[in-house]
Protein backbone atom coordinates (compact mmCIF):
# COMPACT_ATOMS: atom_id res chain seq x y z
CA UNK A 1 -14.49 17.03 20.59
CA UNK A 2 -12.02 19.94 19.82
CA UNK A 3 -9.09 17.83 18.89
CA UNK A 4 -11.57 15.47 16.74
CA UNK A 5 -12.46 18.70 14.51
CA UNK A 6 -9.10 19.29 14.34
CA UNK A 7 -8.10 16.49 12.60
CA UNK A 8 -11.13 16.49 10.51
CA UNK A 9 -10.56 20.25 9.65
CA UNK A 10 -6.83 18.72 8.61
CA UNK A 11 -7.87 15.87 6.38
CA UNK A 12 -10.01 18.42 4.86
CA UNK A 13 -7.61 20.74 3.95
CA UNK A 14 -4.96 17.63 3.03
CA UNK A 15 -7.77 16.49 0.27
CA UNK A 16 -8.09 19.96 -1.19
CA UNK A 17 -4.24 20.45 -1.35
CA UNK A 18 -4.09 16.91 -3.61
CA UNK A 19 -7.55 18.01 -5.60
CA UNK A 20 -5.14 20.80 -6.63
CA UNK A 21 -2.73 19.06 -7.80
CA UNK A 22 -0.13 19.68 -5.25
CA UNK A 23 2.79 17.15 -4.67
CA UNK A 24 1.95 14.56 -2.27
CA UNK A 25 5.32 15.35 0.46
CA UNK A 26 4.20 19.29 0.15
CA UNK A 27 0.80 18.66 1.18
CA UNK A 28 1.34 16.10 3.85
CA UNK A 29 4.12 19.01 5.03
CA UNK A 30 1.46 21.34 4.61
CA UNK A 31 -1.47 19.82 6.83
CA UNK A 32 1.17 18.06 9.49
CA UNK A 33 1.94 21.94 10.02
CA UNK A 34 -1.82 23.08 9.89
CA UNK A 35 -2.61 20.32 12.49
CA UNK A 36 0.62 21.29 15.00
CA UNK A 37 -1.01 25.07 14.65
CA UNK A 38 -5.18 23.29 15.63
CA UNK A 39 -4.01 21.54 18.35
CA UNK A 40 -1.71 24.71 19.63
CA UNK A 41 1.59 22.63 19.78
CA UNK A 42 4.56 24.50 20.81
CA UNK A 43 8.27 23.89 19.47
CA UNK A 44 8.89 23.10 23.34
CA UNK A 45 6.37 20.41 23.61
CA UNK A 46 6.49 19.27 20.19
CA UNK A 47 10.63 18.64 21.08
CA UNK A 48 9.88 17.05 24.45
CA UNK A 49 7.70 14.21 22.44
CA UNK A 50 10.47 13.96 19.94
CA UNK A 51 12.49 13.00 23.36
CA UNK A 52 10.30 10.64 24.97
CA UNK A 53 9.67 8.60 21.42
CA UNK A 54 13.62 8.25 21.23
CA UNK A 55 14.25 7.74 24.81
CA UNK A 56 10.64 5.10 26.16
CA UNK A 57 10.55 2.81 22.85
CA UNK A 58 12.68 0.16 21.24
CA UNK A 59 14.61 1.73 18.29
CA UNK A 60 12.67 -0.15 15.61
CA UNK A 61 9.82 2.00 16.82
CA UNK A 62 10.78 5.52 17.05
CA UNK A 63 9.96 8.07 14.92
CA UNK A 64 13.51 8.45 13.80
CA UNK A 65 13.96 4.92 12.60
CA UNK A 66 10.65 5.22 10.90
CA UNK A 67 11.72 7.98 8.63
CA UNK A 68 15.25 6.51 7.84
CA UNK A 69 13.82 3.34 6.94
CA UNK A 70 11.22 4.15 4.89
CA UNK A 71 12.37 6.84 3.65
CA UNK A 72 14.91 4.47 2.58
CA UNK A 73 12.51 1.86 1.22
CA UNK A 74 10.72 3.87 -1.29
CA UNK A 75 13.80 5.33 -2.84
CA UNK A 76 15.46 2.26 -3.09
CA UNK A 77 11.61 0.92 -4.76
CA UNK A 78 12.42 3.59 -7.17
CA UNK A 79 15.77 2.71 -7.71
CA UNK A 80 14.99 -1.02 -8.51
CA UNK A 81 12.93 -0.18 -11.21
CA UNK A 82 14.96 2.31 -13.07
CA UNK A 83 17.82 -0.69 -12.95
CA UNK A 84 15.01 -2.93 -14.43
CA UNK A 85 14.72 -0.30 -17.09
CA UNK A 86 18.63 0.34 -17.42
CA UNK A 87 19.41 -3.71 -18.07
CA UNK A 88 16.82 -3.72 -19.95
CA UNK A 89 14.80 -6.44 -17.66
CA UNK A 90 11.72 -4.50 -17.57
CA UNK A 91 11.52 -4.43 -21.82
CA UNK A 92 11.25 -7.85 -21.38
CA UNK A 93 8.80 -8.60 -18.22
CA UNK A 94 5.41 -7.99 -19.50
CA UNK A 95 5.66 -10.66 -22.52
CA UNK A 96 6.93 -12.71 -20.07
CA UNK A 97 4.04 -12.26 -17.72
CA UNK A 98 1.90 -12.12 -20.47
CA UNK A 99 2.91 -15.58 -21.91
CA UNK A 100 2.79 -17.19 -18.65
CA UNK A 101 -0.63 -17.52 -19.15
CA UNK A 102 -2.38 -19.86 -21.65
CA UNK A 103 -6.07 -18.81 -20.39
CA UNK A 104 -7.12 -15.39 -21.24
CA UNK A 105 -9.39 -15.89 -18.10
CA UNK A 106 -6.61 -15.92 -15.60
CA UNK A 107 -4.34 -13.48 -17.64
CA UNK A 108 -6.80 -11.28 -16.28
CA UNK A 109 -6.15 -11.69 -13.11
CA UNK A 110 -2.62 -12.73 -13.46
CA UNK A 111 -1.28 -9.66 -15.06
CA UNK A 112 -2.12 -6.95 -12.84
CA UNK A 113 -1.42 -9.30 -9.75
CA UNK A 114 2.47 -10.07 -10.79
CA UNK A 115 2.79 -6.24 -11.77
CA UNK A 116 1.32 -5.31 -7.75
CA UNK A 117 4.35 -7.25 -6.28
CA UNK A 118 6.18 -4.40 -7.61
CA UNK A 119 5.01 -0.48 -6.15
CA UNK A 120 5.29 2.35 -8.30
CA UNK A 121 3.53 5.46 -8.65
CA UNK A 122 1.27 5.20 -11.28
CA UNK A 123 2.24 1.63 -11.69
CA UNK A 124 -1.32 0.40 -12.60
CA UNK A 125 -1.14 1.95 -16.37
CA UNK A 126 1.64 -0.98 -16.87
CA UNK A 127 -0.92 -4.10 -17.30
CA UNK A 128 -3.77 -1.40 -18.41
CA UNK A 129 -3.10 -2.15 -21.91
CA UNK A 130 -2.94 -5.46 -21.52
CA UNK A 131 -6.15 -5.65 -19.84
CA UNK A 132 -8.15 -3.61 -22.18
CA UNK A 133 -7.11 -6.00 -24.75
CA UNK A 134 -7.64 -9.93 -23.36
CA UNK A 135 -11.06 -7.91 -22.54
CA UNK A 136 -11.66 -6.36 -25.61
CA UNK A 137 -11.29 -10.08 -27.12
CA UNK A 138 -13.17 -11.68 -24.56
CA UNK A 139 -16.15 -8.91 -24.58
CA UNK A 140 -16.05 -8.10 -20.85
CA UNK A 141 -17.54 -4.12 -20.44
CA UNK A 142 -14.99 -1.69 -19.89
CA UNK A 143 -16.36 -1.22 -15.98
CA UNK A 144 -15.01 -4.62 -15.14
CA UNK A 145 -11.81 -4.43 -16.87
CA UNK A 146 -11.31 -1.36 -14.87
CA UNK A 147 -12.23 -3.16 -11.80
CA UNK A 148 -10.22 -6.49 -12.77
CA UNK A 149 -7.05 -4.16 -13.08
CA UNK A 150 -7.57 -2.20 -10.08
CA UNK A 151 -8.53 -4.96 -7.68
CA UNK A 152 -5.88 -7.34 -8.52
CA UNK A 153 -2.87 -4.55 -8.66
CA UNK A 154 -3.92 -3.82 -5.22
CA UNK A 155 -4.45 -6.88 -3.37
CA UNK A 156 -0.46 -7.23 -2.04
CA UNK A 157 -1.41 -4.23 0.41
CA UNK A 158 -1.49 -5.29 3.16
CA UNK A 159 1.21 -8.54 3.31
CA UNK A 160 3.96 -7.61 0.82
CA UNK A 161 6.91 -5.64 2.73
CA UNK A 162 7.71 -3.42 -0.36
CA UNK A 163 4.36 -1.27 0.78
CA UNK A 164 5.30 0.92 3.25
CA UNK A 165 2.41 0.64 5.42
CA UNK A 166 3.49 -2.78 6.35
CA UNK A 167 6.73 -1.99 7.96
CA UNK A 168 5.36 1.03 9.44
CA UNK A 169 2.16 -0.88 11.39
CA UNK A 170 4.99 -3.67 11.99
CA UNK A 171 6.97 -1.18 13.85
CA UNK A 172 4.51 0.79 15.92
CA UNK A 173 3.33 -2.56 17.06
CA UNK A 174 6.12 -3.74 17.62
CA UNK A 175 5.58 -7.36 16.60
CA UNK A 176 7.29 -9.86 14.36
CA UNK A 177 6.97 -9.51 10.92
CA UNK A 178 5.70 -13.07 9.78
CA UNK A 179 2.79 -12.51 12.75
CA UNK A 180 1.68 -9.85 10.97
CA UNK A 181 1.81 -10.92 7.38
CA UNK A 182 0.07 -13.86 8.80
CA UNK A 183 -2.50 -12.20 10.37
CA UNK A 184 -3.51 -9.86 7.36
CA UNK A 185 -3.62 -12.74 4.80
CA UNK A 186 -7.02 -13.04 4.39
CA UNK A 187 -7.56 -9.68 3.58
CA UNK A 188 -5.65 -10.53 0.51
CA UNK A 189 -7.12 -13.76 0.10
CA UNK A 190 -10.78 -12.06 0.98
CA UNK A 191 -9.92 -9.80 -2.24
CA UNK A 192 -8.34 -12.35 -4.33
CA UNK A 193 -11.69 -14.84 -3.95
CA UNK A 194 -13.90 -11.67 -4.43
CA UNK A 195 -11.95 -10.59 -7.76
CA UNK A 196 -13.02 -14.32 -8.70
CA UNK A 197 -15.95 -15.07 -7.68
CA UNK A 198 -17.54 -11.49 -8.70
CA UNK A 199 -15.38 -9.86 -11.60
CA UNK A 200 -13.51 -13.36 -13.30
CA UNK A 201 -16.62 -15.93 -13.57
CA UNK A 202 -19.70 -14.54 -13.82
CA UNK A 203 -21.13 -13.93 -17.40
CA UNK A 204 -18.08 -14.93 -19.19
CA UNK A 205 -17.95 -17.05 -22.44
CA UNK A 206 -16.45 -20.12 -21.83
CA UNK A 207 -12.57 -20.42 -21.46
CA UNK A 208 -10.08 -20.00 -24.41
CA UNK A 209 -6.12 -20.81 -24.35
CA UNK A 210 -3.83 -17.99 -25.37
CA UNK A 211 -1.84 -20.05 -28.60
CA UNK A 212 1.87 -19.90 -27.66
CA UNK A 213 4.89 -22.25 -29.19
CA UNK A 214 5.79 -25.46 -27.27
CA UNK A 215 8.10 -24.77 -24.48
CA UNK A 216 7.95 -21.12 -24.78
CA UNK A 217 6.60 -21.04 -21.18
CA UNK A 218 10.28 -22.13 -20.24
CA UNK A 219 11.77 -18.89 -21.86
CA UNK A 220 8.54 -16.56 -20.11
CA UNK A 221 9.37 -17.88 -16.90
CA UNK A 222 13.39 -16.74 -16.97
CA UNK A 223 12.13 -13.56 -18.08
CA UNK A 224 9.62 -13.24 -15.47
CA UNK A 225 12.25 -14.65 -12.49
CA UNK A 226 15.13 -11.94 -13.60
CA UNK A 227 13.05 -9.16 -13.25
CA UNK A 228 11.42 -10.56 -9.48
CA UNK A 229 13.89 -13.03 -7.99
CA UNK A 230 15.07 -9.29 -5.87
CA UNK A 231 11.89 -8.95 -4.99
CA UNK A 232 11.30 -12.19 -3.39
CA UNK A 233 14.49 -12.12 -1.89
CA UNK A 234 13.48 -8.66 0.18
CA UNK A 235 9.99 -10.55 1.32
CA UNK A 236 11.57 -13.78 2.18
CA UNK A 237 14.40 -11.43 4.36
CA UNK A 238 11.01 -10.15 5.94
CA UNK A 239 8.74 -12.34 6.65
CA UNK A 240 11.55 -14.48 8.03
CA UNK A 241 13.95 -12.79 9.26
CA UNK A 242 12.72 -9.68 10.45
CA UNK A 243 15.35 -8.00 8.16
CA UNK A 244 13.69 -4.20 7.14
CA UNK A 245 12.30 -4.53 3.69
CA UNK A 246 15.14 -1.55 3.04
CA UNK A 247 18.34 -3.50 3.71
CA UNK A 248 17.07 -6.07 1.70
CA UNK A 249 16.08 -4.08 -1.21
CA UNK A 250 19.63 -2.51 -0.92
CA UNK A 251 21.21 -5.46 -0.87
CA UNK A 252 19.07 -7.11 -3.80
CA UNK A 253 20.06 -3.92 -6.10
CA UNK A 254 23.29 -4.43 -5.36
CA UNK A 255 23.38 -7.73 -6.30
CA UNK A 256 21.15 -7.59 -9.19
CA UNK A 257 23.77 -4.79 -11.00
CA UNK A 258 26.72 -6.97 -10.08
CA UNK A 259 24.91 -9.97 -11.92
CA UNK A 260 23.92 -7.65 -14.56
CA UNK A 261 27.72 -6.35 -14.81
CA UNK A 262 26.28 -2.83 -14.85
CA UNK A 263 29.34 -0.73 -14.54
CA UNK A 264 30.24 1.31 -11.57
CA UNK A 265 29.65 4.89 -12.98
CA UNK A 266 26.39 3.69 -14.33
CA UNK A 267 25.15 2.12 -10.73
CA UNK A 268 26.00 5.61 -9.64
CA UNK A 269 23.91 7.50 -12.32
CA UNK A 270 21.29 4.80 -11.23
CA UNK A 271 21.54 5.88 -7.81
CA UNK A 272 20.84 9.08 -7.98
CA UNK A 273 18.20 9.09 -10.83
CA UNK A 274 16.09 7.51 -8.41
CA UNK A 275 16.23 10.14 -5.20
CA UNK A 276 13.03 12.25 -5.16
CA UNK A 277 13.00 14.78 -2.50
CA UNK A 278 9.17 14.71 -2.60
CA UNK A 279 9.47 11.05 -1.05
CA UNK A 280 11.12 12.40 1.72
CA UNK A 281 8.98 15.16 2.45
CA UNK A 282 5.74 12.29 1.98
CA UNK A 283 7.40 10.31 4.88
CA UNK A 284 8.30 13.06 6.82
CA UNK A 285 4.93 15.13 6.70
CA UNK A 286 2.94 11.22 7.70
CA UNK A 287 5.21 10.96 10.83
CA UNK A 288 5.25 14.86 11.77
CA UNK A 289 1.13 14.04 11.98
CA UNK A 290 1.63 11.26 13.80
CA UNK A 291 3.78 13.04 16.67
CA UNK A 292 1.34 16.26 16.57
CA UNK A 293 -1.35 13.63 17.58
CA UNK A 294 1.04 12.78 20.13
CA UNK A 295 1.59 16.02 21.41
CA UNK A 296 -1.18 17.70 21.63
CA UNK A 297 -3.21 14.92 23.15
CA UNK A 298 -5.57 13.80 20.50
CA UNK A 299 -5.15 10.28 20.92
CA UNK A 300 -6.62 10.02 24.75
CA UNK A 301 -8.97 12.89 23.75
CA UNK A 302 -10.79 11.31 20.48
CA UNK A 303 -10.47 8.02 21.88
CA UNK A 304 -12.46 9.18 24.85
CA UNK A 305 -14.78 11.54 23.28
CA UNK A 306 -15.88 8.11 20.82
CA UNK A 307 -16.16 5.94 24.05
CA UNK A 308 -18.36 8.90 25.32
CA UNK A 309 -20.75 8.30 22.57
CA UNK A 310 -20.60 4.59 23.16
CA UNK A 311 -19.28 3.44 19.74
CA UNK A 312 -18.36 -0.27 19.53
CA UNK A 313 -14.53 -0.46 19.83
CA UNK A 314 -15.12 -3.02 16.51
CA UNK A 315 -17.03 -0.39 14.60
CA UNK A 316 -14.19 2.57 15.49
CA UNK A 317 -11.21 0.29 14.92
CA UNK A 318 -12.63 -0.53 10.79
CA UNK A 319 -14.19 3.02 10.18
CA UNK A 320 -11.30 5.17 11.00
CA UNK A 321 -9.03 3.70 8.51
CA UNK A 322 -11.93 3.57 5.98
CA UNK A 323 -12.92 6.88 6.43
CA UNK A 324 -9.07 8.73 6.50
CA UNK A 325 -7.94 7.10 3.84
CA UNK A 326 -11.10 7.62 1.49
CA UNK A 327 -10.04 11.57 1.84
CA UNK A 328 -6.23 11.05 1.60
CA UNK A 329 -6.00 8.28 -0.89
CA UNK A 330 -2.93 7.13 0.88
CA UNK A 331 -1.91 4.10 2.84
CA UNK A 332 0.95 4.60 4.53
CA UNK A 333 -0.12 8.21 5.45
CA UNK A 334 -3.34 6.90 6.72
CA UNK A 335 -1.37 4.13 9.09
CA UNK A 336 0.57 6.72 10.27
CA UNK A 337 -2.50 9.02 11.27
CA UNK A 338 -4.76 6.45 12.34
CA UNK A 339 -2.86 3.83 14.20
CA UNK A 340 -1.52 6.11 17.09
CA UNK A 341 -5.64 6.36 17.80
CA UNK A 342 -5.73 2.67 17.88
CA UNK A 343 -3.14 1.16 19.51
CA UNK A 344 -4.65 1.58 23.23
CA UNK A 345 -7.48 -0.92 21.33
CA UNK A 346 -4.87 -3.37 19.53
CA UNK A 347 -2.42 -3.17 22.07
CA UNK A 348 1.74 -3.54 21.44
CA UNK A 349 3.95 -6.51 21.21
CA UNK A 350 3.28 -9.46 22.76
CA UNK A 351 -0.13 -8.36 23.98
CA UNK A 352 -1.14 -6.77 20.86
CA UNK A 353 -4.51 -8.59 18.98
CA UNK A 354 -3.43 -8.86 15.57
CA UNK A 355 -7.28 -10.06 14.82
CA UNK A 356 -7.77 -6.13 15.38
CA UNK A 357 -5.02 -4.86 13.31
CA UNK A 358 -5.90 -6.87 10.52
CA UNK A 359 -9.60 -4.97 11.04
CA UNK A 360 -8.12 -2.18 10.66
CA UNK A 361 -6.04 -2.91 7.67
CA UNK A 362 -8.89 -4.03 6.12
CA UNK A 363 -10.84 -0.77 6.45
CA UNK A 364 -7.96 1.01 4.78
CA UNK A 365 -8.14 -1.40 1.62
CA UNK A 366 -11.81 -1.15 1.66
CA UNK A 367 -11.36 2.34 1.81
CA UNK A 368 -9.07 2.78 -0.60
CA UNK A 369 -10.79 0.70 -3.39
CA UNK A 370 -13.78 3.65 -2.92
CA UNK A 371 -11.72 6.42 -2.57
CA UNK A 372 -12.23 9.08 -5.41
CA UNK A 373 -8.83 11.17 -4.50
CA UNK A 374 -6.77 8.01 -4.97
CA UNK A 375 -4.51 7.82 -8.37
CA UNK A 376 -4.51 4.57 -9.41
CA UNK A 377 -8.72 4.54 -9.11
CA UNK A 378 -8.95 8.09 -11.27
CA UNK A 379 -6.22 6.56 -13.52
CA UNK A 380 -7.94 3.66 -14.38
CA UNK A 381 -11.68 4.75 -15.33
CA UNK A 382 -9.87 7.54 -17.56
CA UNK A 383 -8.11 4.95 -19.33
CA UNK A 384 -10.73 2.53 -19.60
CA UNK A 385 -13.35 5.20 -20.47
CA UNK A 386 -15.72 4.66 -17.87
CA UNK A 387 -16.75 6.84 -14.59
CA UNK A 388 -15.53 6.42 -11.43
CA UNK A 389 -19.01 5.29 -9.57
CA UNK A 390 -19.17 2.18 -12.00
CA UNK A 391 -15.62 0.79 -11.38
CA UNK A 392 -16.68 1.22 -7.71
CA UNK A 393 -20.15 -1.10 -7.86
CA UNK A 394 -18.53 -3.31 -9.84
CA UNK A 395 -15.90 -3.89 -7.11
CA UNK A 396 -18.87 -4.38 -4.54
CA UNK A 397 -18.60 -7.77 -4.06
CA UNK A 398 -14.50 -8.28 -3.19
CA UNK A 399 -14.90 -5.16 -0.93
CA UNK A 400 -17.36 -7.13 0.81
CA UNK A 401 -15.48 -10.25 0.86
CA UNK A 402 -12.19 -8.52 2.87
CA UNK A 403 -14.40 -6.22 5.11
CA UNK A 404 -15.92 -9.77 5.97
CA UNK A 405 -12.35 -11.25 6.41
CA UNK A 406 -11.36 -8.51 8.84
CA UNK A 407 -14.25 -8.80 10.58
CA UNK A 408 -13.70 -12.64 11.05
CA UNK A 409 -10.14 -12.23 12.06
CA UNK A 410 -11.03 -9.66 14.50
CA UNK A 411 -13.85 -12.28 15.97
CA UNK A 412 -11.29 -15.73 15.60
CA UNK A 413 -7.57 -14.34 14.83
């Protein structure tokens, strides 16, 4: 019960840190400390964990290799799209996506979907405009557009390898990377029917094509490929080849500024325009949590105290995800914290139940789309002038659809 209110006491405190405002590494710094100092970790016992994760598991799941890796992956994220900005690719992607589409009706979805395959902070506010206006035209209520953009941006959470989560659940698992992607499909296709059946068709006037000049798809298409054929090239490494989504993002970059004949001193301004020390500090606090759990015995002692009160493994395995990342508004952060707790449930490599991972992937989406700390959710019902409560009912139905698709896969998968 003690270590339980510890973490609790530690999400806590990690909400109020990003209700101030504070940077998202300081704070996860911030409560990985305040949880070492709950639990009454010493440097001694925190270091002999350190030694045991390095020395009892498989490289591609030690701590160590976690941070490098990912660490890795969302600066080189960030690095990819300040070269899309520096060729002048990105100037020229959102027409493109934008054309690509001859019915506003799938625009809608369309948009924000393409834009998701591509993480950035923030990122959302890119099809935003876009949105507002195909809705504007069509006379959907500002609620839905919010919901339309929000939903659809999001659903590539839990399969596309340029989310960090994915790697990270991929290598405390220790399973293969298309077994995973696999297995967490339908919660994207859950979200993707829901978006449909709930935001895209009901109450809509009838269909109407976007004009555009014969053969202009042709020209949308290249613009649309030269800003993602990198992209695609990193998931197809992935899902195939078990390559980390970080070597193949380096070696896309590289590739795309030798293409792009981007000279050298340039690539190296590139480069370092897109380090931010705060990304390191965000992967480092989410695995300094993890190992305090670790260390100071949480994992046997919540999982016990929870068996104790004779929850259903099912029912502990959705809500913790839903519940963590509701107060961190974080994914990977919320992997990291919550997976450690249910691995002796899901089990590691070739015994692990996928069918239970993908629950528990699905209660951090679910939780996610409700949480009222998360950016991209405060982001969009500022923009689209609505309240926060309204973009959530509207996205009822979807939510519904991948809690139901994690519950199935945790029943059949």
């Amino acid at each position: 019960m003690y270590e339980l209110g510890a973490i609790c006491l530690t999400l806590t405190l990690l909400g109020v840190l990003l209700r101030f405002k504070m940077k998202l590494g300081q704070s996860m710094i911030l409560s990985a400390l305040a949880l070492a100092v709950f639990l009454k970790i010493t440097p001694l016992a925190f270091l002999q964990t350190v030694a045991r994760d390095w020395t009892d598991k498989p490289l591609s799941q030690t701590t160590g290799y976690l941070f490098v890796t990912l660490t890795a992956l969302l600066t080189l994220v960030n690095i990819f799209g300040i070269a899309l900005n520096h060729t002048g690719v990105a100037q020229r992607l959102l027409p493109s996506i934008q054309g690509l589409f001859r019915s506003r009706r799938a625009a809608l979805a369309g948009i924000p979907l393409m834009m998701g395959m591509l993480p950035t902070p923030g990122g959302i506010m890119l099809s935003a405009p876009m949105i507002r206006e195909l809705g504007d035209q069509i006379g959907i209520d500002r609620n839905r557009q919010a919901a339309l953009n929000y939903l659809f941006r999001h659903q590539w959470e839990s399969v596309w390898p340029l989310f960090p989560a994915v790697p990270l659940i991929q290598g405390m698992l220790g399973v293969q990377a298309g077994a995973l992607i696999l297995h967490n499909l339908p919660i994207m296709l859950g979200g993707t029917l829901g978006g449909i059946l709930f935001l895209l068709l009901p109450g809509l006037p009838p269909k109407k094509a976007i004009p555009a000049a014969p053969g202009a798809w042709r020209v949308h298409l290249r613009g649309f490929l030269h800003a993602f054929w990198p992209i695609a090239v990193v998931a197809g490494l992935y899902g195939l080849f078990n390559l980390t989504p970080a070597a193949g993002m380096l070696a896309a970059i590289v590739l795309f500024l030798i293409l792009h004949k981007v000279p050298f001193h340039e690539c190296k301004t590139i480069f370092r325009s897109g380090i931010e020390f705060d990304v390191v500090l965000l992967i480092l606090g989410a695995l300094l949590f993890k190992l305090n759990i670790e260390t100071g015995g949480a994992v046997a002692a919540v999982v016990d105290f929870l068996t104790s009160l004779n929850v259903p493994p099912g029912v502990l395995i959705f809500f913790l995800p839903f519940l963590v990342v509701c107060l961190t508004g974080l994914t990977m952060p919320t992997a990291a914290m919550t997976f450690p707790f249910l691995i002796p449930f899901i089990g590691t490599g070739p015994q692990a139940i996928l069918g239970f991972e993908a629950l528990a992937f699905s209660g951090i989406v679910c939780g996610l789309a409700v949480s009222p700390i998360h950016l991209c959710l405060a982001l969009s019902a500022s923009y689209f002038q609505t309240s926060l409560l309204r973009v959530v009912i509207a996205m009822a139905g979807p939510i519904a659809l991948v809690a139901a698709a994690g519950v199935l896969m945790a029943l059949f998968g």
